[in-house]
N, C-alpha and C. Protein backbone atom coordinates (compact mmCIF):
# COMPACT_ATOMS: atom_id res chain seq x y z
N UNK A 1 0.85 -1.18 0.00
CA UNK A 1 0.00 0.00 0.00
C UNK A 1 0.90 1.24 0.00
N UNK A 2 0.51 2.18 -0.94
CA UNK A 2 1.45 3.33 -0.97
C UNK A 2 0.81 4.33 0.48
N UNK A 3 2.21 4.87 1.03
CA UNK A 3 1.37 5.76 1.94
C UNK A 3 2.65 6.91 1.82
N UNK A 4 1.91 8.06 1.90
CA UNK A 4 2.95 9.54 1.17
C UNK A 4 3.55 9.98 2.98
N UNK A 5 4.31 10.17 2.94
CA UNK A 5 5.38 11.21 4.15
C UNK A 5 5.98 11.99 3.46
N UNK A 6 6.12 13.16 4.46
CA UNK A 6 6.85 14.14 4.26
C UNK A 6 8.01 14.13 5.44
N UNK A 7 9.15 14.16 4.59
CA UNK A 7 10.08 13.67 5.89
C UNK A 7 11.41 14.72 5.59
N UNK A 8 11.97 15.44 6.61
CA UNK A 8 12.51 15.89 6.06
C UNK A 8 12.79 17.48 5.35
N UNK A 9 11.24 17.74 5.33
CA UNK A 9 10.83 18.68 4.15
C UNK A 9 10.74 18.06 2.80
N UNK A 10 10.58 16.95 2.41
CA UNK A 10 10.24 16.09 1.42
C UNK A 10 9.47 15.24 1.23
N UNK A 11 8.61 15.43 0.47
CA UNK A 11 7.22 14.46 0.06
C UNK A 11 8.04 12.85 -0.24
N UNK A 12 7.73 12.16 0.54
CA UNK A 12 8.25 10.36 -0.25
C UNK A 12 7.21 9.67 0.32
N UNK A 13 6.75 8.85 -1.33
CA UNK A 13 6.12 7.89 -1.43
C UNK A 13 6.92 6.51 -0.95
N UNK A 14 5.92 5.58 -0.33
CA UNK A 14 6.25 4.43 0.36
C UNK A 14 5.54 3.42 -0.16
N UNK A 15 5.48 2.20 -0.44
CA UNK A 15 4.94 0.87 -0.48
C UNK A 15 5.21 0.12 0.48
N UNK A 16 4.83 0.22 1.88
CA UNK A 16 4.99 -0.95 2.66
C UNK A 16 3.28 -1.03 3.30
N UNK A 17 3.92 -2.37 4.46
CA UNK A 17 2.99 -2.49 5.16
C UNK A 17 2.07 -1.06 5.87
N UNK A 18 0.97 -0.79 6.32
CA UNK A 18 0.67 0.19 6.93
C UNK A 18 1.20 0.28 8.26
N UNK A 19 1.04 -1.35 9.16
CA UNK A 19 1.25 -1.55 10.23
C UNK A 19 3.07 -1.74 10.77
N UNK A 20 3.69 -1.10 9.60
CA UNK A 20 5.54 -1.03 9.57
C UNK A 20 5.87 0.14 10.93
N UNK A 21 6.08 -0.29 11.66
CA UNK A 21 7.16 1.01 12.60
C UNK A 21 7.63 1.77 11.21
N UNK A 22 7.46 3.17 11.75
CA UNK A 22 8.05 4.11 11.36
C UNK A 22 9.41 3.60 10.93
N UNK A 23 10.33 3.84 12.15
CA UNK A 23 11.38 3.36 12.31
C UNK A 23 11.93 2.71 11.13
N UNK A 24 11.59 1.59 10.76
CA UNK A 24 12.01 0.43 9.93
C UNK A 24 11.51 1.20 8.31
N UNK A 25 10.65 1.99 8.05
CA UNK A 25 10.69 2.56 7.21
C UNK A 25 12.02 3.49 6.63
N UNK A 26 11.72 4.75 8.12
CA UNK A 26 13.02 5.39 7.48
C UNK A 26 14.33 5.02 7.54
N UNK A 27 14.44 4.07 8.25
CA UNK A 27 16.26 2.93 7.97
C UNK A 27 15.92 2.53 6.66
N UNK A 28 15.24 1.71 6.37
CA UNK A 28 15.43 0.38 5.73
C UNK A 28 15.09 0.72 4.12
N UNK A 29 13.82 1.89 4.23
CA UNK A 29 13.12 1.96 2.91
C UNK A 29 13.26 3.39 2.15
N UNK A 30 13.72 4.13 3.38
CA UNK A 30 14.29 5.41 2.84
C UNK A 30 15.86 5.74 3.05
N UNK A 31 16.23 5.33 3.65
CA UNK A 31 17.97 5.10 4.16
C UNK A 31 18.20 5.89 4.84
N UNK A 32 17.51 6.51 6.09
CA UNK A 32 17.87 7.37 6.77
C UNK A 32 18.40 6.94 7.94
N UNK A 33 19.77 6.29 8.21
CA UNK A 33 20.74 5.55 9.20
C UNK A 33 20.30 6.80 10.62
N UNK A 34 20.12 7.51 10.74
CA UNK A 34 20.73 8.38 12.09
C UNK A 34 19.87 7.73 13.15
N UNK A 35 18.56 7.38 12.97
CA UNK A 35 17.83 7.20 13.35
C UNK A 35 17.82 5.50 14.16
N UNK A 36 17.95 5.46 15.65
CA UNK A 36 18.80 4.14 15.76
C UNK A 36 17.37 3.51 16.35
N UNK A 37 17.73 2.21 16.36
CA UNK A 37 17.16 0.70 16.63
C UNK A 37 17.44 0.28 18.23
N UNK A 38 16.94 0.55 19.01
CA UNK A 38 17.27 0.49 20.66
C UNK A 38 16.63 -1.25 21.00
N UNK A 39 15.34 -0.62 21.50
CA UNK A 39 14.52 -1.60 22.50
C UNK A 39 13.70 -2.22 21.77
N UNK A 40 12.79 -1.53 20.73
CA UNK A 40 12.10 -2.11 19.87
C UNK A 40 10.63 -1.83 20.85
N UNK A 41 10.16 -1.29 22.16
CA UNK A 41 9.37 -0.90 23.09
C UNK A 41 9.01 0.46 23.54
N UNK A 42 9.53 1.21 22.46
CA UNK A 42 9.56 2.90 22.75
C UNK A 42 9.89 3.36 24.07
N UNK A 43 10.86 2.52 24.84
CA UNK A 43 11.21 2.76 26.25
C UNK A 43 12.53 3.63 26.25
N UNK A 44 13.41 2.98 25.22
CA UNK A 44 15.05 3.70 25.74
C UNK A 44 15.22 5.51 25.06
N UNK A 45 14.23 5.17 23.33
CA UNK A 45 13.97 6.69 22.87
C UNK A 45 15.35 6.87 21.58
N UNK A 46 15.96 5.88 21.49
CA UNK A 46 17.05 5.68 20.10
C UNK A 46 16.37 6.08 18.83
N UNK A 47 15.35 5.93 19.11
CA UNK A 47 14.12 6.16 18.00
C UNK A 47 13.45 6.98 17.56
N UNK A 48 13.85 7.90 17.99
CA UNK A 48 13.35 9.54 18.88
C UNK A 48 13.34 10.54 17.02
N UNK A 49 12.33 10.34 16.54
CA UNK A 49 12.32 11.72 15.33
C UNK A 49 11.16 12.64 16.25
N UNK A 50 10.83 13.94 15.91
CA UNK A 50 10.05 14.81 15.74
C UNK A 50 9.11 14.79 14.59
N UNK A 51 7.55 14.39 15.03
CA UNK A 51 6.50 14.36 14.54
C UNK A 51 5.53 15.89 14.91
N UNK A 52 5.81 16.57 13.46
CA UNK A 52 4.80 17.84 13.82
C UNK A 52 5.17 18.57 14.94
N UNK A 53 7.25 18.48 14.76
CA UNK A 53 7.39 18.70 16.31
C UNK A 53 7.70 18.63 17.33
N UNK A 54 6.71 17.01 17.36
CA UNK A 54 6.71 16.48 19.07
C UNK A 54 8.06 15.34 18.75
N UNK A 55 8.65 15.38 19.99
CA UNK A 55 9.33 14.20 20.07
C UNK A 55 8.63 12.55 19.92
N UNK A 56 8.73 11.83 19.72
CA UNK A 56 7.80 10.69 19.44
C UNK A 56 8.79 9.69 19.18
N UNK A 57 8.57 8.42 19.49
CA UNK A 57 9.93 6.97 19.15
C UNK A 57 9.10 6.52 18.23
N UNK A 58 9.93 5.91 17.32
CA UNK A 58 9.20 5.29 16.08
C UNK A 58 9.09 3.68 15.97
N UNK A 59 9.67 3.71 17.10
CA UNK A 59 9.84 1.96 16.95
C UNK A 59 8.84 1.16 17.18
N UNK A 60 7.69 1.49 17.63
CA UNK A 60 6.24 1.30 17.75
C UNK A 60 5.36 1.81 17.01
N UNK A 61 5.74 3.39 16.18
CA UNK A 61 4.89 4.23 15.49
C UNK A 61 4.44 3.26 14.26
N UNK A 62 2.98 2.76 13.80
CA UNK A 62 3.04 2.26 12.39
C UNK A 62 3.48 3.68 11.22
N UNK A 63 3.53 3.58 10.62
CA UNK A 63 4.17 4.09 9.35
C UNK A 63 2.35 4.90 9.39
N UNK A 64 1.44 4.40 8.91
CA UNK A 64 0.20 4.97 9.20
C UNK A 64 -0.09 6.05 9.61
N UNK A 65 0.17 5.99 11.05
CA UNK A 65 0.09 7.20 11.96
C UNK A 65 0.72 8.44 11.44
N UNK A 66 1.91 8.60 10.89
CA UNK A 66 2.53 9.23 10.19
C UNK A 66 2.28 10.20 9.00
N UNK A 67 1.27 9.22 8.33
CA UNK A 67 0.36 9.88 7.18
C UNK A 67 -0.04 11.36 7.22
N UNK A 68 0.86 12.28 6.32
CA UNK A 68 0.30 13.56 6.78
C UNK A 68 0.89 14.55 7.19
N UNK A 69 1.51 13.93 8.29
CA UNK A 69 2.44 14.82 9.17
C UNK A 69 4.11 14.85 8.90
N UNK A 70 4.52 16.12 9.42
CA UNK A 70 6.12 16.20 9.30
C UNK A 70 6.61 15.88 9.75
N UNK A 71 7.61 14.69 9.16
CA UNK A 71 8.49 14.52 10.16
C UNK A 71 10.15 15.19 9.75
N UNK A 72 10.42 15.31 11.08
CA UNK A 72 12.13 15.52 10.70
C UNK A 72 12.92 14.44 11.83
N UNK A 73 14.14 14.37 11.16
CA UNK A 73 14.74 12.74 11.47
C UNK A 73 16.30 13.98 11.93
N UNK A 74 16.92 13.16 12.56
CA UNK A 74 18.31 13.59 13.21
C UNK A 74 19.26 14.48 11.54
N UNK A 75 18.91 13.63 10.72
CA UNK A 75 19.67 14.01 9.31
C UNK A 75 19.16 15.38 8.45
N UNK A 76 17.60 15.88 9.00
CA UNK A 76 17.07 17.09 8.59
C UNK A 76 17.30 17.66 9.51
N UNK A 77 17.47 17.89 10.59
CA UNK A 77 17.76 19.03 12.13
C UNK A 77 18.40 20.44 11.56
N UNK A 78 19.72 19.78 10.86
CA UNK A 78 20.09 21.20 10.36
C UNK A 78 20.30 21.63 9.17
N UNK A 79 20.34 22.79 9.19
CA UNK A 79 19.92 23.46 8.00
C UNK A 79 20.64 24.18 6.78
N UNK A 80 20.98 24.15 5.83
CA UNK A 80 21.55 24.73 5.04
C UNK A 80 23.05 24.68 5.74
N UNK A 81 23.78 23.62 5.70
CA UNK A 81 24.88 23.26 6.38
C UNK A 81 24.99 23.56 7.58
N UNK A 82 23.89 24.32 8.09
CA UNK A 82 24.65 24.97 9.39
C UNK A 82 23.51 24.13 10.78
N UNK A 83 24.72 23.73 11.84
CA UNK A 83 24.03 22.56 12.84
C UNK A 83 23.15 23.22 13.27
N UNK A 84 22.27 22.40 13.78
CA UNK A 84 21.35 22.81 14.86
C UNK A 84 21.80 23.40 15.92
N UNK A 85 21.71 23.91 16.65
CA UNK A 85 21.80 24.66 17.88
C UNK A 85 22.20 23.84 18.99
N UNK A 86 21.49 22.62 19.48
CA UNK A 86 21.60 21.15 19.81
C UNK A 86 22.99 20.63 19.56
N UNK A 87 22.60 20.38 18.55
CA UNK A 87 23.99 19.57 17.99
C UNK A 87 25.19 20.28 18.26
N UNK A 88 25.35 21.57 17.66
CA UNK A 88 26.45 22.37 17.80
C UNK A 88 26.98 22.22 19.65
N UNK A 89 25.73 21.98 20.22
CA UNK A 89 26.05 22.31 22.24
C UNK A 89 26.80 20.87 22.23
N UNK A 90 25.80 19.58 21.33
CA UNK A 90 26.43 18.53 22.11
C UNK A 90 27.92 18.42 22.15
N UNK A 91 28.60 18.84 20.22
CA UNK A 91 30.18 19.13 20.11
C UNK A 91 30.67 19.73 21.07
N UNK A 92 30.13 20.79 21.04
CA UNK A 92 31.34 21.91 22.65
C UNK A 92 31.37 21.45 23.75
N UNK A 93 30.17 20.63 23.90
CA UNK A 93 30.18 20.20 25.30
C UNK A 93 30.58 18.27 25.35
N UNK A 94 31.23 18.41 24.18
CA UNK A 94 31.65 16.89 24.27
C UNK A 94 30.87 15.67 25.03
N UNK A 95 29.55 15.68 24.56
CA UNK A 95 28.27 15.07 25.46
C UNK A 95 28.30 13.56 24.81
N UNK A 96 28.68 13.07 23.44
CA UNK A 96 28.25 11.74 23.32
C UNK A 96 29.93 10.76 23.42
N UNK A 97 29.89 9.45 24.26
CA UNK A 97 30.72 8.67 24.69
C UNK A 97 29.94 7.50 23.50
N UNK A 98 30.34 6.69 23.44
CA UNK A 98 29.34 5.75 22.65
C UNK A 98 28.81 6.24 21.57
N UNK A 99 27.82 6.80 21.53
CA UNK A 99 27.42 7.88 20.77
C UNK A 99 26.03 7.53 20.33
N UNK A 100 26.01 5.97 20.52
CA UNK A 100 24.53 5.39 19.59
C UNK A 100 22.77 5.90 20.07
N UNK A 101 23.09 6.50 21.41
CA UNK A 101 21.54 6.96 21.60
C UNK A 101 21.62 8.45 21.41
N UNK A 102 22.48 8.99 21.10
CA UNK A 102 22.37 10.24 20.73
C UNK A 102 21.40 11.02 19.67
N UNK A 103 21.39 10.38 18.25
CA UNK A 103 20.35 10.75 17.93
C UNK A 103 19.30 11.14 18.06
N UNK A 104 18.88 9.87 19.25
CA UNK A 104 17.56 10.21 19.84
C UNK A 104 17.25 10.92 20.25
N UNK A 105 18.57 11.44 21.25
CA UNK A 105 18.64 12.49 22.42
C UNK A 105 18.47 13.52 21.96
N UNK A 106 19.34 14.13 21.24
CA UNK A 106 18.98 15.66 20.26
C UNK A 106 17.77 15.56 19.94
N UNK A 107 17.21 14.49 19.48
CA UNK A 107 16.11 14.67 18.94
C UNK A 107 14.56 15.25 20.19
N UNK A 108 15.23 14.77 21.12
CA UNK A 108 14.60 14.70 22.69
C UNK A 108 14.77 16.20 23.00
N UNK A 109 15.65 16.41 23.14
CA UNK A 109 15.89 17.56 23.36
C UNK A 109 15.76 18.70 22.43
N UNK A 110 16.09 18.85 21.25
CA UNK A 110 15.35 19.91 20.57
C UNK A 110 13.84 20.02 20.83
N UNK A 111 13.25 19.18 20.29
CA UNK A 111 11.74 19.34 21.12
C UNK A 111 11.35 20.12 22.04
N UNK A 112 12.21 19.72 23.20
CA UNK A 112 12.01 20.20 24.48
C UNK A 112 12.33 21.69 24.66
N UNK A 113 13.40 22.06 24.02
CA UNK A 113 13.90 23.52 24.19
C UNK A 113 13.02 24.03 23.08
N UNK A 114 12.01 23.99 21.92
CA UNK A 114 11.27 24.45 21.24
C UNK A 114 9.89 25.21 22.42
N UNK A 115 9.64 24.07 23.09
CA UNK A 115 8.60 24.45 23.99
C UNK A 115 8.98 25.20 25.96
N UNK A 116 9.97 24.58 25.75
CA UNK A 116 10.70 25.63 27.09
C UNK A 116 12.31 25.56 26.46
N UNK A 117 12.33 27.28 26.02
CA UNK A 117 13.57 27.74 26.03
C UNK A 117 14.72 27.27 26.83
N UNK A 118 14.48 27.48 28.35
CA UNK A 118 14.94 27.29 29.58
C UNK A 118 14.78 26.79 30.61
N UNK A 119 14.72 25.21 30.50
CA UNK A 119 13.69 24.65 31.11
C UNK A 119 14.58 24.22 32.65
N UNK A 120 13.56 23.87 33.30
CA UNK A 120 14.79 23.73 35.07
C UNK A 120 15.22 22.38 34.78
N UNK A 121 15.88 21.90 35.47
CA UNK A 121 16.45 20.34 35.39
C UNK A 121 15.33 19.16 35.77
N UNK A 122 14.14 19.66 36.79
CA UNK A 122 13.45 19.10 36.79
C UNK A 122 12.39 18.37 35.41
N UNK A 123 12.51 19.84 34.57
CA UNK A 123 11.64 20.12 33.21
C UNK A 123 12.38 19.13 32.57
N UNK A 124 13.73 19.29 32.57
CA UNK A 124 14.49 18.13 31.71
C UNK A 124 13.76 16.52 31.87
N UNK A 125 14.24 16.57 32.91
CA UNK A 125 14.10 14.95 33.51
C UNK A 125 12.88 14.39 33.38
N UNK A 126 11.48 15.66 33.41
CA UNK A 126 10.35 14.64 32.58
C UNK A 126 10.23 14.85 31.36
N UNK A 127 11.05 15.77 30.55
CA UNK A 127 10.74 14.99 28.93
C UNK A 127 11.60 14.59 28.59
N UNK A 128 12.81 14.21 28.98
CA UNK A 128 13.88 13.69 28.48
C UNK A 128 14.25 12.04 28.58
N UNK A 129 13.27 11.63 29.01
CA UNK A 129 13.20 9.86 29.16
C UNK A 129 13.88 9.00 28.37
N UNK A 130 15.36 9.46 27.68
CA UNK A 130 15.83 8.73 26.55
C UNK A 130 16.81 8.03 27.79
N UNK A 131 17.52 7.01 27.12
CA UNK A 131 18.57 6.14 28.10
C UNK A 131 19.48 6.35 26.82
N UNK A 132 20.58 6.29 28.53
CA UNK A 132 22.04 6.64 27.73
C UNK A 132 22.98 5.70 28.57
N UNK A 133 23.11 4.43 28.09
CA UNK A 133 24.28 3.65 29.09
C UNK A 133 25.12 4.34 29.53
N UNK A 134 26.19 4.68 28.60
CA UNK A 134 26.98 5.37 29.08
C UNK A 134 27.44 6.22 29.90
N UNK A 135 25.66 6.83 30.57
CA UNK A 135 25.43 8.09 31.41
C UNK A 135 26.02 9.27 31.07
N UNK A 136 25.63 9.61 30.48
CA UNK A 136 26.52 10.92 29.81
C UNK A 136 25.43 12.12 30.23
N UNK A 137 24.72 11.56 31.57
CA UNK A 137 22.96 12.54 31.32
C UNK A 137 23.84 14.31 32.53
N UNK A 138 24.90 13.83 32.98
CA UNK A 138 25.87 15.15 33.30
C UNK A 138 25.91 16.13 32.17
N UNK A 139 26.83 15.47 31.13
CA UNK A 139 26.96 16.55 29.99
C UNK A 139 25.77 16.80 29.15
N UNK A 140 24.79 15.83 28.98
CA UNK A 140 23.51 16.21 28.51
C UNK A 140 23.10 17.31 29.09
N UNK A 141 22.82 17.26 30.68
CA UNK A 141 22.31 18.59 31.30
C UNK A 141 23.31 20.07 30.88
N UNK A 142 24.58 19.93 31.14
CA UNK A 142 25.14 20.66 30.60
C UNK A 142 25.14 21.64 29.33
N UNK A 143 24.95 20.54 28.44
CA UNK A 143 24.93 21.25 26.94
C UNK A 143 23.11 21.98 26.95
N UNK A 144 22.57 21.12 27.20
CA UNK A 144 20.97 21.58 27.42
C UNK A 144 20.40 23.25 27.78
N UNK A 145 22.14 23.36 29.29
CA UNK A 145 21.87 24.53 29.52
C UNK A 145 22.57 25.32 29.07
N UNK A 146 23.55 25.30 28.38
CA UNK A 146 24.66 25.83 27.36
C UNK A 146 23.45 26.54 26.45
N UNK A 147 22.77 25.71 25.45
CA UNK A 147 21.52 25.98 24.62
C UNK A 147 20.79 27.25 25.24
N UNK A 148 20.15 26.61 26.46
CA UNK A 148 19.13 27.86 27.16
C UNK A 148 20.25 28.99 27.35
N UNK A 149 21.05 29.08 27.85
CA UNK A 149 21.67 30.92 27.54
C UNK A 149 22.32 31.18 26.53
N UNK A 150 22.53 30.56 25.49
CA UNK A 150 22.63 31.50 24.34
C UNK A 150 21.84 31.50 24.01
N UNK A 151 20.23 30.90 23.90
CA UNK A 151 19.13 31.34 23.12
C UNK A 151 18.79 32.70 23.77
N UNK A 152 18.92 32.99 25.45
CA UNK A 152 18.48 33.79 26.28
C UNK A 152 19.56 35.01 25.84
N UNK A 153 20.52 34.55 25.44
CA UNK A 153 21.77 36.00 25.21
C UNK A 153 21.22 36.38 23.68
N UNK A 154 20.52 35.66 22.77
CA UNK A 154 20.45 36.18 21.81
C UNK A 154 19.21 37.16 21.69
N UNK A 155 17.62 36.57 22.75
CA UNK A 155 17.31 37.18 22.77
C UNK A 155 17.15 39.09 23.47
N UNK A 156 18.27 38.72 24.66
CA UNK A 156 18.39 40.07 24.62
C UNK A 156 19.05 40.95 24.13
N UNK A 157 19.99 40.05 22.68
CA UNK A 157 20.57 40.92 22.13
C UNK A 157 19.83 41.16 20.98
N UNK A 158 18.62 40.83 20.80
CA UNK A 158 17.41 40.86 19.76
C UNK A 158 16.66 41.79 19.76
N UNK A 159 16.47 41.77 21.20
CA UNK A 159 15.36 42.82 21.81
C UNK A 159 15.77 43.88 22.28
C-alpha cells in the first residue's frame, strides 16, 4: 500500500505495510541511518524523530500514523549546512561517549527547548526519558543549559 510522508521537508512515497514502525521505514526503505534501533518498546527513545514537532519513538509508530504529518529525522535538524543549535552544544560540550543513543537524544531535546527555552532540570528529567548507558545525562544537562543561555543572550541581544 502506498502511503505519502513528508520527511525531512520532502514528500516520499512508500509501499509498505501500513502496520511497519516508522522506524524500519526510514532505515530500511528510505535510508535514513541516524535514526537508531534500541529496544524495539519505545522505552530507551534511540528512535526519537520529531512528529509535527513532538518528540515521538518510532519503533512502535506504524508508518500509518505518520500519514500527513512532518516529520524531521536527526539528518534534517540542520539546516543549510549549518548545525542545529543542539547539535552544535552537544560538540562543545563533548556530550556523546558511545554515541549510539544520541540521535535520539537531540532529537529529545530539541523538542524540548522548542517548547521551554529554559527549562529547570526538573523540566528536563520529565521529557527527556531517553537512556544513555553510558550516562553521559551530566553533559547532557550541561549542553541543554549551554543551549538555554545562548538562546536567552540572543534574545536580549534581539530585543
Amino acid at each position: 500500500m502506498a502511503i505519502t510522508l513528508e520527511v525531512n521537508g520532502r514528500t516520499r512515497s512508500v509501499d509498505v505495510d501500513p502496520q511497519t514502525p516508522l522506524l524500519w521505514v526510514l532505515r530500511d526503505t528510505l535510508g535514513l541511518t541516524g535514526t537508531k534501533f534500541g529496544c524495539g518498546m519505545a522505552a530507551c527513545g534511540a528512535c526519537t524523530v520529531h512528529l509535527d514537532g513532538r518528540a515521538v519513538r518510532t519503533c512502535t509508530l506504524p508508518v500509518s500514523a505518520a500519514e500527513g504529518a512532518s516529520i524531521t529525522t536527526i539528518e534534517g535538524l540542520a539546516q543549510d549546512g549549518t548545525l542545529h543549535k543542539v547539535q552544535q552544544a552537544w560538540i562543545d560540550n563533548q556530550v556523546p561517549q558511545c554515541g549510539y543513543c544520541q540521535s535520539g537524544m537531540i532529537m529529545a531535546v530539541s523538542a524540548l527547548l522548542e517548547q521551554r527555552p529554559d527549562p529547570s532540570d526538573e523540566q528536563i528529567d520529565a521529557a527527556v526519558t531517553n537512556v544513555c548507558r553510558c550516562g553521559t545525562f551530566v553533559r547532557i544537562r550541561r549542553a541543554i543549559h549551554a543551549v538555554a543561555r545562548e538562546t536567552a543572550g540572543e534574545e536580549v541581544r534581539d530585543g
